[in-house]
Protein backbone atom coordinates (compact mmCIF):
# COMPACT_ATOMS: atom_id res chain seq x y z
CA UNK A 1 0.00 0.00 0.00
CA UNK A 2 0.98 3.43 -0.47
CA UNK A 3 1.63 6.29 1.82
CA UNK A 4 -1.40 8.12 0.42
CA UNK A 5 -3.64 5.72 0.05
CA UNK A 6 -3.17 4.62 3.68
CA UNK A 7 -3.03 8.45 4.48
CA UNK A 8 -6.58 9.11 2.99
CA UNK A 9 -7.93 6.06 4.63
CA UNK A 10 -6.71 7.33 8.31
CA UNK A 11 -8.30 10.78 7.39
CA UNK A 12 -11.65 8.89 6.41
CA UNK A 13 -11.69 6.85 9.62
CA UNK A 14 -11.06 9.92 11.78
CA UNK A 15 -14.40 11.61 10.98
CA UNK A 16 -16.05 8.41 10.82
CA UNK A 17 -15.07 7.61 14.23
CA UNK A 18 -15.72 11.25 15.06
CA UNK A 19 -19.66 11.43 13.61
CA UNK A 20 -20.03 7.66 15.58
CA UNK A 21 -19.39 9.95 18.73
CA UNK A 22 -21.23 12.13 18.21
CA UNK A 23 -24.31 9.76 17.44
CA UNK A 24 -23.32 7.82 20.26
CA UNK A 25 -22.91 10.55 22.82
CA UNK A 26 -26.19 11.78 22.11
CA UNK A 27 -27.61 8.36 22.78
CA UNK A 28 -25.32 7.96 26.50
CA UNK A 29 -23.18 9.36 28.84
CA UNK A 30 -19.95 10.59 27.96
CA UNK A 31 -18.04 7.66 30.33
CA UNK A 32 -19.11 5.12 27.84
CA UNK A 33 -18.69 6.38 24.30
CA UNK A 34 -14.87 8.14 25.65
CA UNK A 35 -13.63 5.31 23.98
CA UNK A 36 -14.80 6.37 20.51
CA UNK A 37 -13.12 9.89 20.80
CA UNK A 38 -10.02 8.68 21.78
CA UNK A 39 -9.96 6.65 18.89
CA UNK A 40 -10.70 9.54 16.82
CA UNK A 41 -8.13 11.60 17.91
CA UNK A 42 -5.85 8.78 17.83
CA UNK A 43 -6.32 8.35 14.03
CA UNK A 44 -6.49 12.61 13.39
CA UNK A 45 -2.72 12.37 14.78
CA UNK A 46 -1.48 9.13 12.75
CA UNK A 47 -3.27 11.47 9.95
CA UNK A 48 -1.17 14.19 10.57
CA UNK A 49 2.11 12.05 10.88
CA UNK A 50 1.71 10.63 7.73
CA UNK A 51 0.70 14.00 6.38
CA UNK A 52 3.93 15.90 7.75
CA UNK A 53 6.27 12.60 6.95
CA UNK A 54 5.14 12.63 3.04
CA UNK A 55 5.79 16.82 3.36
CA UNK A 56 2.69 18.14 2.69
CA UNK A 57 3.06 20.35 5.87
CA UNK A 58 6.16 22.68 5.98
CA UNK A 59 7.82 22.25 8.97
CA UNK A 60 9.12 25.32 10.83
CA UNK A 61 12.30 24.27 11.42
CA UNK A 62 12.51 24.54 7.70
CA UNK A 63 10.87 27.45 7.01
CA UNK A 64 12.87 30.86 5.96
CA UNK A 65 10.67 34.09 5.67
CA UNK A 66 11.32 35.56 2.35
CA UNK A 67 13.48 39.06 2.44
CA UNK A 68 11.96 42.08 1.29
CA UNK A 69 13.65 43.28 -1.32
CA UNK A 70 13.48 47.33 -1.81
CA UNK A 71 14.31 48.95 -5.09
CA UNK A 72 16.92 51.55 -4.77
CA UNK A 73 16.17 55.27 -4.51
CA UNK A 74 16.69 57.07 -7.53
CA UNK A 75 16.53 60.89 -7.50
CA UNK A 76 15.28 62.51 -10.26
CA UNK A 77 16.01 66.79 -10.89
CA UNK A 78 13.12 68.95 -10.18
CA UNK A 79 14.10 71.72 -11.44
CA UNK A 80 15.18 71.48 -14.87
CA UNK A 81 18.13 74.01 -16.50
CA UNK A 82 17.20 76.29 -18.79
CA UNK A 83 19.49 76.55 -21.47
């Protein structure tokens, strides 16, 4: 399998298991559906390791602001010489 196959699939399963808790914690307590958002957030960060090993996310170690360049000052005569 590849990276973003398997990467897509983890993405998938995190709002799946997110929307079944949701259902679920509508129907009981929060004690007994904990279980299904742990495993949702459990899959959101294997999501986002695959996500940031592939490089799809700069990192900010990496990351270099660009300079501003500034054109130089040219002066320009406002008074031109009669001749």
């Amino acid at each position: 399998m590849k990276t973003p196959l398997v990467e897509s699939l983890v993405g998938w399963a995190t709002l799946g298991f997110f929307i079944l808790w949701v259902m679920e914690f509508r129907r009981t307590q929060f004690q007994e559906s904990y279980w299904l958002l742990m495993l949702s957030s459990s899959c959101l960060f294997g999501f986002l390791y695959l996500r940031n090993r592939r490089g799809a996310v700069p990192v900010l170690s990496k990351y270099e602001p660009k300079k501003e360049v500034r054109p130089k000052a040219t002066i320009k005569p406002s008074i031109k010489k009669k001749k």
